[in-house]
PDB file of N, CA and C in Angstrom:
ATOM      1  N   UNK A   1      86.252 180.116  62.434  1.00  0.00           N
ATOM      2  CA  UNK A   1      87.365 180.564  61.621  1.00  0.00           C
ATOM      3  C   UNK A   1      88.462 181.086  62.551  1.00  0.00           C
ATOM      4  N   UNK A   2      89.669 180.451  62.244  1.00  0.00           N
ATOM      5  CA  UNK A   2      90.884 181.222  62.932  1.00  0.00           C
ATOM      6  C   UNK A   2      91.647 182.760  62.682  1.00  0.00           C
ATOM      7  N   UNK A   3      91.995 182.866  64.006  1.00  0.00           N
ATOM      8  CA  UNK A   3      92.482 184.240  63.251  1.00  0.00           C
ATOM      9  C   UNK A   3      93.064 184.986  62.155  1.00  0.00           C
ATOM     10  N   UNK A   4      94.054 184.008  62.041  1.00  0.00           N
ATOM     11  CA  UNK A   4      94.833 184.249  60.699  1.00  0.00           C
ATOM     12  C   UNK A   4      94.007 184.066  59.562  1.00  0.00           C
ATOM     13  N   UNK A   5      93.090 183.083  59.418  1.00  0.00           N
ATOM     14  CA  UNK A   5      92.187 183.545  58.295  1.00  0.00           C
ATOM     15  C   UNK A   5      90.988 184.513  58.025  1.00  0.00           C
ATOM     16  N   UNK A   6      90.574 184.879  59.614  1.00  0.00           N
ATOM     17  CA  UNK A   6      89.707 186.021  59.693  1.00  0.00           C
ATOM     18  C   UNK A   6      90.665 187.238  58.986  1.00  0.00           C
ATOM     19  N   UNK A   7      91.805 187.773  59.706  1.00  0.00           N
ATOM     20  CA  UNK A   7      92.685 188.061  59.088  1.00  0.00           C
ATOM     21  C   UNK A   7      92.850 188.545  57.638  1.00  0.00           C
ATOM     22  N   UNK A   8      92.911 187.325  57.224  1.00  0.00           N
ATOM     23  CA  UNK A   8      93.364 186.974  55.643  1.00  0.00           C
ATOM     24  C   UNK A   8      92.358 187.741  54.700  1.00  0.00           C
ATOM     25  N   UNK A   9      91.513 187.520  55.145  1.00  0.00           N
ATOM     26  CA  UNK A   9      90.004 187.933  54.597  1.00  0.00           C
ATOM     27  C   UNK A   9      90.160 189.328  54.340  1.00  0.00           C
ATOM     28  N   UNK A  10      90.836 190.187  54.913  1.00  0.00           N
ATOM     29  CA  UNK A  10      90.975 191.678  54.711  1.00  0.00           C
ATOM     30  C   UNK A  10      91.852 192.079  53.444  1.00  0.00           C
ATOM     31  N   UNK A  11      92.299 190.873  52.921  1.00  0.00           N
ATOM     32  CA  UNK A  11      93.167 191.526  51.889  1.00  0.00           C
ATOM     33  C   UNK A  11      92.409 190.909  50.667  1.00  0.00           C
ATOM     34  N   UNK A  12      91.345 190.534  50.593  1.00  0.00           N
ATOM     35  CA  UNK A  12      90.789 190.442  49.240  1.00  0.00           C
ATOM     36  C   UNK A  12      89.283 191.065  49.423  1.00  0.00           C
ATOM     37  N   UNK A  13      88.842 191.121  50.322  1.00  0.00           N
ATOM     38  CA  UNK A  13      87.359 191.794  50.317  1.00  0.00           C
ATOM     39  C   UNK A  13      87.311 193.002  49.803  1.00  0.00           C
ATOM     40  N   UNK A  14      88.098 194.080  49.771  1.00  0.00           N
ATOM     41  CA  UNK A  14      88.153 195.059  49.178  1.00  0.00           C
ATOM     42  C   UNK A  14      87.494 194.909  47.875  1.00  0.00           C
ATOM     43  N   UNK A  15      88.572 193.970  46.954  1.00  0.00           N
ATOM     44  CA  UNK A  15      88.093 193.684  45.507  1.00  0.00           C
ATOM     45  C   UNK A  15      86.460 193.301  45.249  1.00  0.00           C
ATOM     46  N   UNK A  16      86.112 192.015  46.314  1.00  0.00           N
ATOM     47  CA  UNK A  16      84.819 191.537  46.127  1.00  0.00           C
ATOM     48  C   UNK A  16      83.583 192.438  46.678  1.00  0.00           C
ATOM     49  N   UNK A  17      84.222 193.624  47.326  1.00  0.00           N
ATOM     50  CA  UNK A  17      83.004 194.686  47.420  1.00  0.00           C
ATOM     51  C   UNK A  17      82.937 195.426  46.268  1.00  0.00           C
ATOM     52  N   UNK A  18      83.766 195.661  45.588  1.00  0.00           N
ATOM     53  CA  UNK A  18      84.172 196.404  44.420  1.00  0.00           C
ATOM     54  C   UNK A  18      83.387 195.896  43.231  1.00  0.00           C
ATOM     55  N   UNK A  19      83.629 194.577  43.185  1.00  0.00           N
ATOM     56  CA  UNK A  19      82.991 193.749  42.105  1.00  0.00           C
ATOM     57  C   UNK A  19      81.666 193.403  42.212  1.00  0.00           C
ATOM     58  N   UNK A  20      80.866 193.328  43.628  1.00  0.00           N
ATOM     59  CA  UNK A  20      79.920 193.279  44.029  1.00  0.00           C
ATOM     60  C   UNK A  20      78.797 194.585  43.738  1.00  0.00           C
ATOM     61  N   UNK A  21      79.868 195.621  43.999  1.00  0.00           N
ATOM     62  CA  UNK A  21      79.137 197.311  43.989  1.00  0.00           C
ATOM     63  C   UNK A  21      79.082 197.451  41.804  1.00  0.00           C
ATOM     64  N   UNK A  22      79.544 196.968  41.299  1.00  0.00           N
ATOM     65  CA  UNK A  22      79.673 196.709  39.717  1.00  0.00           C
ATOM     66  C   UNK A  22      78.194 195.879  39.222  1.00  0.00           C
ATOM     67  N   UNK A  23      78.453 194.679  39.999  1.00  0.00           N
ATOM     68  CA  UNK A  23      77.158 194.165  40.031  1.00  0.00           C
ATOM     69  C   UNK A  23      75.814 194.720  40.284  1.00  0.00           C
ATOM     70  N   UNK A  24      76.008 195.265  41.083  1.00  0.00           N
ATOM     71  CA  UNK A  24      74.749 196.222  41.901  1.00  0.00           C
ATOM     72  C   UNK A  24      74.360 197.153  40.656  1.00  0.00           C
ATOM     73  N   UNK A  25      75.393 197.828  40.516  1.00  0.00           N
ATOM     74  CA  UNK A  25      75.103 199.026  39.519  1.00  0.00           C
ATOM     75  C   UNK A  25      75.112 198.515  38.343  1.00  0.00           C
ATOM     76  N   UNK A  26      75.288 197.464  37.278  1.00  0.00           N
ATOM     77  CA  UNK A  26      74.664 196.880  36.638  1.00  0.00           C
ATOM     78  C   UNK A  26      73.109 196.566  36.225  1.00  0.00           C
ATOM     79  N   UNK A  27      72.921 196.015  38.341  1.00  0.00           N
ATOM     80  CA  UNK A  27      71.393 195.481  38.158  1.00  0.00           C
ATOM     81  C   UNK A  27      70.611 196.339  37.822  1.00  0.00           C
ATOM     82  N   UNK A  28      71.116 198.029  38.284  1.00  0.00           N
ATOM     83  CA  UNK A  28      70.354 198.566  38.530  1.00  0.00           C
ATOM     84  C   UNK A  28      69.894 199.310  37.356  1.00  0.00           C
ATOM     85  N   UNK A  29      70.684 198.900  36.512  1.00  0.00           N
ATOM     86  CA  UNK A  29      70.646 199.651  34.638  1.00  0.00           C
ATOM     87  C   UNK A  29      69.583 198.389  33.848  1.00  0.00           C
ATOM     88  N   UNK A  30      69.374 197.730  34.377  1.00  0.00           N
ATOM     89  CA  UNK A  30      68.698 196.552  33.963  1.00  0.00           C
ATOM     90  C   UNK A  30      67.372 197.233  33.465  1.00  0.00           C
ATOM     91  N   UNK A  31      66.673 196.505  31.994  1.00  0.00           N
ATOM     92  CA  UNK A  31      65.360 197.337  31.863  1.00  0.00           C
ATOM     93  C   UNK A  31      64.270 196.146  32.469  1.00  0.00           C
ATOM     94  N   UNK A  32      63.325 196.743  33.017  1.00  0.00           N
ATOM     95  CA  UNK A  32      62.183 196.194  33.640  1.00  0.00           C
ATOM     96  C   UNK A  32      62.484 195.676  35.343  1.00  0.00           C
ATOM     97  N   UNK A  33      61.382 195.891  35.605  1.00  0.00           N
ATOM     98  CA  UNK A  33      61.102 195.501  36.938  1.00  0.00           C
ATOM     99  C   UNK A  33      60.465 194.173  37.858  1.00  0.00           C
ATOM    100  N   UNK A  34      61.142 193.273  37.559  1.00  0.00           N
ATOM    101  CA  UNK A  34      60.609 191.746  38.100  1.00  0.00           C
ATOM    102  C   UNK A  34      60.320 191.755  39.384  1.00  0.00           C
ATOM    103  N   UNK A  35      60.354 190.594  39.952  1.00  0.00           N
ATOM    104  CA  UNK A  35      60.792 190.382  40.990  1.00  0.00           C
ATOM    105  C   UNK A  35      61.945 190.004  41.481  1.00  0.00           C
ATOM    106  N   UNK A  36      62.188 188.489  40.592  1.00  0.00           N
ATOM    107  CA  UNK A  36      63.626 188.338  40.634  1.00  0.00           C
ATOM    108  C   UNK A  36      64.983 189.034  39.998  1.00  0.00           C
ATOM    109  N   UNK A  37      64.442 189.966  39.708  1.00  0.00           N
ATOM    110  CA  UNK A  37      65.379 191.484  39.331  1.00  0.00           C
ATOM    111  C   UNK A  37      65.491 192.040  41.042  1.00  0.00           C
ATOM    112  N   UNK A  38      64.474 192.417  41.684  1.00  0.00           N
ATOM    113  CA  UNK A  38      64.711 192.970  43.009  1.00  0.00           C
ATOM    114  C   UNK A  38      65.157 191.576  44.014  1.00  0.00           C
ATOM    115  N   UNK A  39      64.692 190.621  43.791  1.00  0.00           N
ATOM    116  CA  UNK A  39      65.522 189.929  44.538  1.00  0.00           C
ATOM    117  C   UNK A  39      67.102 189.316  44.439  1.00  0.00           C
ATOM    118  N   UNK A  40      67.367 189.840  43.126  1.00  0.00           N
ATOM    119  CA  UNK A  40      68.643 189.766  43.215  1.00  0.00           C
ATOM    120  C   UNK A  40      69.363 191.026  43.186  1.00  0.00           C
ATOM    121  N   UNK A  41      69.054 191.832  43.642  1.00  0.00           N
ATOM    122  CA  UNK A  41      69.666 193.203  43.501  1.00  0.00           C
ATOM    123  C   UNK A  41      69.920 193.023  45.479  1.00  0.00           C
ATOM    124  N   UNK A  42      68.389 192.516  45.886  1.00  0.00           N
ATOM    125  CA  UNK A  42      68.605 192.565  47.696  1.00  0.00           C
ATOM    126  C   UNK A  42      69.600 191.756  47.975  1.00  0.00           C
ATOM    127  N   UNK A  43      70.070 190.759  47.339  1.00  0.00           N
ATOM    128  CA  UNK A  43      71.233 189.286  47.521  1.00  0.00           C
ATOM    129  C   UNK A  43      72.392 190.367  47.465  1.00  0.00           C
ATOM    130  N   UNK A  44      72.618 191.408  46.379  1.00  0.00           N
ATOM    131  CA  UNK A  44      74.030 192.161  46.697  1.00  0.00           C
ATOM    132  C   UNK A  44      73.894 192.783  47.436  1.00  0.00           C
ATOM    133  N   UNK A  45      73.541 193.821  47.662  1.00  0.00           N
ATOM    134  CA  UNK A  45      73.320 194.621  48.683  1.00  0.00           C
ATOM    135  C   UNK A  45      73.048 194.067  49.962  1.00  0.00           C
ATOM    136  N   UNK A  46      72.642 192.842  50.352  1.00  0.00           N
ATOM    137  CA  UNK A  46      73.217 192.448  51.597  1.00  0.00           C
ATOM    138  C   UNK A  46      74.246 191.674  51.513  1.00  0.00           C
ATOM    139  N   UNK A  47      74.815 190.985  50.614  1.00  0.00           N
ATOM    140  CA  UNK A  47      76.353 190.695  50.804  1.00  0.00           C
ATOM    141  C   UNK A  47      77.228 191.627  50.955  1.00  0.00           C
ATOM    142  N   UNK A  48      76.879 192.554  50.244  1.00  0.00           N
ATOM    143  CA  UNK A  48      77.899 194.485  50.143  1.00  0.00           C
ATOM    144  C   UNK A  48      77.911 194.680  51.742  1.00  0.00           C
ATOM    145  N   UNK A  49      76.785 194.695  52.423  1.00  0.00           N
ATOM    146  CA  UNK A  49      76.323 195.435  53.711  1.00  0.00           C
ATOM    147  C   UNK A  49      77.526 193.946  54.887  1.00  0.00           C
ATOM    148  N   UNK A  50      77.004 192.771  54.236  1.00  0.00           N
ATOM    149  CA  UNK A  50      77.982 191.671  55.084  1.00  0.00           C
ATOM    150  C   UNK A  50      79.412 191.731  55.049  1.00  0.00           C
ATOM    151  N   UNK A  51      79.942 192.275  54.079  1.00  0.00           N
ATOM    152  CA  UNK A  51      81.193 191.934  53.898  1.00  0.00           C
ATOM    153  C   UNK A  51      81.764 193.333  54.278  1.00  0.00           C
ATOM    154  N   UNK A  52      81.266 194.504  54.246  1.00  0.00           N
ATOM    155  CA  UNK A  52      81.719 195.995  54.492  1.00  0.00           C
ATOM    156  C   UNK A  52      81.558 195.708  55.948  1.00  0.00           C
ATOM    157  N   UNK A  53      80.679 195.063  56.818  1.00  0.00           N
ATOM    158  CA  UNK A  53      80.410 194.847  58.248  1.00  0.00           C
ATOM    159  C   UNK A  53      82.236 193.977  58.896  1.00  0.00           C
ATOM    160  N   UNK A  54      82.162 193.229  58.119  1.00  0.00           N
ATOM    161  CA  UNK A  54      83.673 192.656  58.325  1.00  0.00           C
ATOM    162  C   UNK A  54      84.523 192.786  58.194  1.00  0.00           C
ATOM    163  N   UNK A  55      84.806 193.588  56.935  1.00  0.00           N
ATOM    164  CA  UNK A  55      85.743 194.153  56.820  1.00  0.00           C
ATOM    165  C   UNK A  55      86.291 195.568  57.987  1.00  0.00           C
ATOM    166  N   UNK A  56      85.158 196.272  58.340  1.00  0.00           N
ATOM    167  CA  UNK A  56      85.183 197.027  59.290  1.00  0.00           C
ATOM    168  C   UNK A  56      85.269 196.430  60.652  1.00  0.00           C
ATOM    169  N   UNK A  57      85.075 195.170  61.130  1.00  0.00           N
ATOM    170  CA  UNK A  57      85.706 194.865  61.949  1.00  0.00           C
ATOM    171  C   UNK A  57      86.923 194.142  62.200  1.00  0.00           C
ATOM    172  N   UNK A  58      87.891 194.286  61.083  1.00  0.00           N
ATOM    173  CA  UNK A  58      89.071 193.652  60.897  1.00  0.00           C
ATOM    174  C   UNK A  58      90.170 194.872  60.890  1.00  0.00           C
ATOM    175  N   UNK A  59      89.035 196.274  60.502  1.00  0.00           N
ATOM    176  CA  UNK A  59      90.000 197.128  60.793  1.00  0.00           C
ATOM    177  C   UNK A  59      89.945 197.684  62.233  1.00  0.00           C
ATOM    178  N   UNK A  60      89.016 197.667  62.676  1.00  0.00           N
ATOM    179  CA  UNK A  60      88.712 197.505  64.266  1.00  0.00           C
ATOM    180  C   UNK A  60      89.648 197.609  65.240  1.00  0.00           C
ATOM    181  N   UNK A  61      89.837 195.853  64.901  1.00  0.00           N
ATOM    182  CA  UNK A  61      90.748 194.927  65.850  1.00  0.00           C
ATOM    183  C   UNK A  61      92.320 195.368  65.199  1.00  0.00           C
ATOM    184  N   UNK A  62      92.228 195.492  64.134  1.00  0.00           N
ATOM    185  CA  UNK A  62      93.990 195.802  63.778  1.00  0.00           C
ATOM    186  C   UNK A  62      94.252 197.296  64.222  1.00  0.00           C
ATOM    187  N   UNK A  63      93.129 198.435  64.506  1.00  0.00           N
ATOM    188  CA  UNK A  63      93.110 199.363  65.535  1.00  0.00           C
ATOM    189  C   UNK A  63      93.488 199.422  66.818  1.00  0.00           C
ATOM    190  N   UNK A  64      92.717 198.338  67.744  1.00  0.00           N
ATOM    191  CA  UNK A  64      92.990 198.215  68.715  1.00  0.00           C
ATOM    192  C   UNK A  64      93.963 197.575  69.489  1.00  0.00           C
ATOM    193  N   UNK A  65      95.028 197.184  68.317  1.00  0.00           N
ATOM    194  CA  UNK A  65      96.636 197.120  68.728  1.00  0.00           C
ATOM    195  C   UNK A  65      97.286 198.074  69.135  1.00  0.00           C
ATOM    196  N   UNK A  66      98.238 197.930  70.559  1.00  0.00           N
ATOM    197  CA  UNK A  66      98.544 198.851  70.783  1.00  0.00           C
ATOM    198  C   UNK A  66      99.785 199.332  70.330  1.00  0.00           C
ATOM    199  N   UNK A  67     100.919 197.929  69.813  1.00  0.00           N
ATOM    200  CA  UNK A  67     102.219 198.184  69.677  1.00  0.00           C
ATOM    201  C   UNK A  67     101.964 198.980  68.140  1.00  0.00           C
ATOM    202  N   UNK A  68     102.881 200.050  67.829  1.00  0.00           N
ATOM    203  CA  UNK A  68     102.334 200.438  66.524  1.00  0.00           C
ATOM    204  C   UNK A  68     103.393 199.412  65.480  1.00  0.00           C
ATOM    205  N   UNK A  69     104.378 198.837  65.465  1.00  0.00           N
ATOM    206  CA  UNK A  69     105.379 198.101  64.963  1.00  0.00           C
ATOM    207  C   UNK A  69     104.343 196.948  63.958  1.00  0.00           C
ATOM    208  N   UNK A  70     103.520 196.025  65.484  1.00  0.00           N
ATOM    209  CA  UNK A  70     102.565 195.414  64.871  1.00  0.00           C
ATOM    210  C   UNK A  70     101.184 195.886  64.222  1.00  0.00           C
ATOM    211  N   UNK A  71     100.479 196.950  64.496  1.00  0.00           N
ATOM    212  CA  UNK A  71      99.354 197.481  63.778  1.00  0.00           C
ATOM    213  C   UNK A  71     100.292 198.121  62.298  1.00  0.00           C
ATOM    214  N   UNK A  72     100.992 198.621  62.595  1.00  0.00           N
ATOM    215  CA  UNK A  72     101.801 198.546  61.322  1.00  0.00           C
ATOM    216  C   UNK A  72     101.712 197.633  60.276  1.00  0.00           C
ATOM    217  N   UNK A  73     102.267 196.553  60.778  1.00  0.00           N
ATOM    218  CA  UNK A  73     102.475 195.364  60.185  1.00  0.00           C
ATOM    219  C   UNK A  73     100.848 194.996  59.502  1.00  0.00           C
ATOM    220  N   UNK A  74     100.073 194.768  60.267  1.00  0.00           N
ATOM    221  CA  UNK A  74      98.746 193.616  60.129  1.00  0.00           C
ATOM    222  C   UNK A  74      98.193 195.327  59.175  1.00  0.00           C
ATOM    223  N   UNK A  75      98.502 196.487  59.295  1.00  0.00           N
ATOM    224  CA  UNK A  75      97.403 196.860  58.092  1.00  0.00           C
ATOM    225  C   UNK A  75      98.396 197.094  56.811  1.00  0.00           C
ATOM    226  N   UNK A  76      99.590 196.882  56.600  1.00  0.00           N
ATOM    227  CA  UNK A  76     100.475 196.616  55.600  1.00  0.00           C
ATOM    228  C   UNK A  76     100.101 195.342  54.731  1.00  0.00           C
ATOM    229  N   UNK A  77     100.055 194.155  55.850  1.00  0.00           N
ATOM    230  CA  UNK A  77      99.455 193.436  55.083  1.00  0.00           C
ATOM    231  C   UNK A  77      98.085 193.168  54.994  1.00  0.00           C
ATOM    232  N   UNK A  78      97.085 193.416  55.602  1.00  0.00           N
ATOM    233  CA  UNK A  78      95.610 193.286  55.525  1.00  0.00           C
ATOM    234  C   UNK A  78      94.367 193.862  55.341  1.00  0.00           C
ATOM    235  N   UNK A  79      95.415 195.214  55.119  1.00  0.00           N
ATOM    236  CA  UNK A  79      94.212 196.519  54.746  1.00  0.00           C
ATOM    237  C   UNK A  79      94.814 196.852  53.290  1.00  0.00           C
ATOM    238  N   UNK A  80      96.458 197.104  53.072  1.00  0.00           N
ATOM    239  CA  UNK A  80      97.048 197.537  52.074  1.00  0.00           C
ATOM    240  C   UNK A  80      97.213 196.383  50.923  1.00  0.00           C
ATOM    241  N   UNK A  81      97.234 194.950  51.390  1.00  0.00           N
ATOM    242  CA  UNK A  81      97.435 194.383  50.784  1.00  0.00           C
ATOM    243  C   UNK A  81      98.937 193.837  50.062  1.00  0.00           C
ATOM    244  N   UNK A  82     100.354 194.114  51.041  1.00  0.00           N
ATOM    245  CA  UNK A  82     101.465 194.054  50.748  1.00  0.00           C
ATOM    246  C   UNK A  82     101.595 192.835  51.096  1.00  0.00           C
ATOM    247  N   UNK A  83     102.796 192.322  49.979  1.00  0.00           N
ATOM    248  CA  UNK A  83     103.415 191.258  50.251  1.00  0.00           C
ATOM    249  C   UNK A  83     104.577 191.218  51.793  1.00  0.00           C
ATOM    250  N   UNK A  84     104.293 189.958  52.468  1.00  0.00           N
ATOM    251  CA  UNK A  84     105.152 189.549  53.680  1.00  0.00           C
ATOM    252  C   UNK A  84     106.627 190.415  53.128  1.00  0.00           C
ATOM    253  N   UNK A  85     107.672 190.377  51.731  1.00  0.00           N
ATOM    254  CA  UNK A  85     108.446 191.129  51.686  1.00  0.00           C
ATOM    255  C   UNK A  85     108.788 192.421  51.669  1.00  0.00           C
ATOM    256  N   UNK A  86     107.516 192.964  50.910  1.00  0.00           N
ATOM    257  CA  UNK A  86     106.918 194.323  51.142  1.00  0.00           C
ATOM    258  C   UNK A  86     107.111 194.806  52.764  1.00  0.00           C
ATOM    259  N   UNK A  87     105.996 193.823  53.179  1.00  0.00           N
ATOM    260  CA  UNK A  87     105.696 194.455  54.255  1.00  0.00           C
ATOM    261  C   UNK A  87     107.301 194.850  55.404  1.00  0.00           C
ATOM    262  N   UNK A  88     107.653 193.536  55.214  1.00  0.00           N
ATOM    263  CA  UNK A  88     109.867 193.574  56.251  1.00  0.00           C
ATOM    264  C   UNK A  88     110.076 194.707  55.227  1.00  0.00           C
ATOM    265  N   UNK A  89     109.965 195.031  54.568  1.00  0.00           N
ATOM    266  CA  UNK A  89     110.913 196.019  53.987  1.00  0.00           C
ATOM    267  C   UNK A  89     110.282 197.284  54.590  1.00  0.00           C
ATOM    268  N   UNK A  90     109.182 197.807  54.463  1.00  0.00           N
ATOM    269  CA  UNK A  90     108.212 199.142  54.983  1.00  0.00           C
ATOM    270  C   UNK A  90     109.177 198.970  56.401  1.00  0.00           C
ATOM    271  N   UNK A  91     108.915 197.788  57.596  1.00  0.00           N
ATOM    272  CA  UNK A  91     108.884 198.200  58.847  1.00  0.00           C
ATOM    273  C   UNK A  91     110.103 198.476  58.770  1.00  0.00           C
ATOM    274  N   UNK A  92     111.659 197.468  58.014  1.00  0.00           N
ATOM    275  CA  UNK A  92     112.598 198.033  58.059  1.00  0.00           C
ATOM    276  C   UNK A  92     113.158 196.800  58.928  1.00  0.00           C
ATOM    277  N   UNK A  93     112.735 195.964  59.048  1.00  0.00           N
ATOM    278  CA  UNK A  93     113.035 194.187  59.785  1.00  0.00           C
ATOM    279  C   UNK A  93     113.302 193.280  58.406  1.00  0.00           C
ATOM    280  N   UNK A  94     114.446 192.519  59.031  1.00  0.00           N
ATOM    281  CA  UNK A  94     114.444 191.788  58.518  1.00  0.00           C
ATOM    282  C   UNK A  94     112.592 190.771  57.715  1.00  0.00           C
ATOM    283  N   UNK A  95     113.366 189.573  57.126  1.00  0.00           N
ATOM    284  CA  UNK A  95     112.026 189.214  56.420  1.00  0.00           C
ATOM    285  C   UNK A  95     111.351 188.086  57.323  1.00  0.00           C
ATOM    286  N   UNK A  96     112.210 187.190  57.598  1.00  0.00           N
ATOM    287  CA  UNK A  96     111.736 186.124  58.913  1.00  0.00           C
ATOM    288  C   UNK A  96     111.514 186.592  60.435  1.00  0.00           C
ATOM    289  N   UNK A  97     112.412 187.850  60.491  1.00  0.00           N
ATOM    290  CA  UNK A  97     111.654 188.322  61.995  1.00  0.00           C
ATOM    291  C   UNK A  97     110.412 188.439  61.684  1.00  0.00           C
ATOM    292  N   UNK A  98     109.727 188.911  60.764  1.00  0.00           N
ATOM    293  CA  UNK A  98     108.568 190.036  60.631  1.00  0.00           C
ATOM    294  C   UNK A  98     107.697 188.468  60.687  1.00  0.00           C
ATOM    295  N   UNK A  99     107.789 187.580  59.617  1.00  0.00           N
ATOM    296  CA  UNK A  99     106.881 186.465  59.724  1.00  0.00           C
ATOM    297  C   UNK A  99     107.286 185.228  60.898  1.00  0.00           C
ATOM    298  N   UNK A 100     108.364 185.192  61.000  1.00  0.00           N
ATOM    299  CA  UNK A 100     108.732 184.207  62.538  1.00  0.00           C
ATOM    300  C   UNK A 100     108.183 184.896  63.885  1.00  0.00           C
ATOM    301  N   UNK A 101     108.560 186.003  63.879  1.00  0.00           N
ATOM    302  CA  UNK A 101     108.045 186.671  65.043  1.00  0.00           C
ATOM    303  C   UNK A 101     107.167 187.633  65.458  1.00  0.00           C
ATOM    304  N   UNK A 102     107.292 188.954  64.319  1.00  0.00           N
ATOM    305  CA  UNK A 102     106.286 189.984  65.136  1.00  0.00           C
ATOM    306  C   UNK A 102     104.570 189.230  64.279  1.00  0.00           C
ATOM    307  N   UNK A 103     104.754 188.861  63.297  1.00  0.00           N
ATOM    308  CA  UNK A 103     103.594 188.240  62.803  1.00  0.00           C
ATOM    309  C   UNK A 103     102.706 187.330  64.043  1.00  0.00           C
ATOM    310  N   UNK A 104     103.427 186.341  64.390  1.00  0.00           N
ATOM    311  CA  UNK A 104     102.573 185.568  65.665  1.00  0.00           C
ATOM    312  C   UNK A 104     102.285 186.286  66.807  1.00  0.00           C
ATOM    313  N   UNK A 105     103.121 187.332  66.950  1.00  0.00           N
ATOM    314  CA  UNK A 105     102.228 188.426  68.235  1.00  0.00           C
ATOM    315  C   UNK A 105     101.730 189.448  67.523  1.00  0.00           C
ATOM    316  N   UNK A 106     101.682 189.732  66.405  1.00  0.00           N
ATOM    317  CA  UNK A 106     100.430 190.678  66.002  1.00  0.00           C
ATOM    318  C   UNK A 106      98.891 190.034  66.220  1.00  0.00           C
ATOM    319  N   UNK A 107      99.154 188.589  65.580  1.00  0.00           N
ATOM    320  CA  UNK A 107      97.937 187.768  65.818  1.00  0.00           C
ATOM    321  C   UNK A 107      97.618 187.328  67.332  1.00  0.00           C
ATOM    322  N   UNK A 108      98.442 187.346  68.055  1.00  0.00           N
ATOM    323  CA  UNK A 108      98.236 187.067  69.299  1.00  0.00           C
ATOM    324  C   UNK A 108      97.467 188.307  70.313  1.00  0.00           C
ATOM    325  N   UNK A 109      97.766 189.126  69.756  1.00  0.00           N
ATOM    326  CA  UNK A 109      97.556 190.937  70.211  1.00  0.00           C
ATOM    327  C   UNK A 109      95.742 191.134  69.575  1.00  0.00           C
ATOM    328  N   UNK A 110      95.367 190.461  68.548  1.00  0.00           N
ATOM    329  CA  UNK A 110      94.401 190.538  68.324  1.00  0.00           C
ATOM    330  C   UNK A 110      93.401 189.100  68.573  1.00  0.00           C
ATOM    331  N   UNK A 111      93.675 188.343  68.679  1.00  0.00           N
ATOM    332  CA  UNK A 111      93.071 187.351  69.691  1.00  0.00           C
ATOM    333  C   UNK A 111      93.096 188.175  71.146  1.00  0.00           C
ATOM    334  N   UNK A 112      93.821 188.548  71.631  1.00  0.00           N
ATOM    335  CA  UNK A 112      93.143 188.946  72.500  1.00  0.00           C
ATOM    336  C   UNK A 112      92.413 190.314  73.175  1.00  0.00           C
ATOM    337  N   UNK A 113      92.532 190.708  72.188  1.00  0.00           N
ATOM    338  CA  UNK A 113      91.542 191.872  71.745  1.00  0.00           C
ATOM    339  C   UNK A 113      90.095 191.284  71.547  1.00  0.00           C
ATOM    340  N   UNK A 114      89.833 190.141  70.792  1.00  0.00           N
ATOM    341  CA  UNK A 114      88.971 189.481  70.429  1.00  0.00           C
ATOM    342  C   UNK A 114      88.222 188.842  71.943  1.00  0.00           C
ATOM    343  N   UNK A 115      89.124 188.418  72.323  1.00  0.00           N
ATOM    344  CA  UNK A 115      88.452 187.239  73.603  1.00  0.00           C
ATOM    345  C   UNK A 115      88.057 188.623  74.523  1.00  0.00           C
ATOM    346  N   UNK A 116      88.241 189.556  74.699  1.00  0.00           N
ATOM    347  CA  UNK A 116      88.477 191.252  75.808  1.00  0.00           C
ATOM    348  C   UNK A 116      87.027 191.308  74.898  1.00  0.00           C
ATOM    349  N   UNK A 117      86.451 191.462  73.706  1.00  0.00           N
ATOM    350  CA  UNK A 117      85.022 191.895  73.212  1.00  0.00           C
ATOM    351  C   UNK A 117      84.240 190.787  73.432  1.00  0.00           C
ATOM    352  N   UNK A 118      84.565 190.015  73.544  1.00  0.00           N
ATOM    353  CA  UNK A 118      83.633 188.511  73.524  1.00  0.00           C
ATOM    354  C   UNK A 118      83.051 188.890  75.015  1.00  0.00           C
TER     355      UNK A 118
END
């Protein structure tokens, strides 16, 4: 997966842990005790545990930016969930600088952050 869609991934996982943790607590109101009651209760709870694992390392790497302009940027849009116009408007840039330019070195700043842990 490329960066930008590793990326990308931070602005909807929120919801699908959310909806996942609904699920969970659902199962867990469930009457009786199967098996395939506990085995599908272990299927969320390790997707919950997979996707909270990634998500925490997306905030990581958008941490370990150093320019704050761009960590700005990448958790405006990937933690907060703002639109690209949103987001030029917060930093106070125009709308095509922010996606013509500081966007490809935010991602560039975390690629190589990435290849520095590898």
């Amino acid at each position: 997966m490329d960066t930008r869609n590793w990326l990308a991934q931070g602005k909807t996982i929120n919801k699908e842990i959310c909806a996942l943790k609904d699920a969970l607590d659902k199962a867990m109101h469930l009457p009786g005790k199967n098996e395939s009651c506990e085995q599908y209760k272990n299927i969320l709870e390790d997707k919950i545990t997979q996707l909270s694992r990634t998500n925490s390392d997306i905030i990581s790497a958008i941490y370990n930016v150093e320019d704050n302009i761009l960590r700005t940027l990448l958790i405006e849009r990937f933690i907060n969930n703002n639109t690209w116009e949103i987001v030029s408007h917060k930093l106070g840039y125009d709308f095509y600088h922010v996606i013509k330019r500081l966007y490809p070195k935010a991602v560039a700043e975390i690629e190589k952050g990435k290849r520095i842990l590898n």
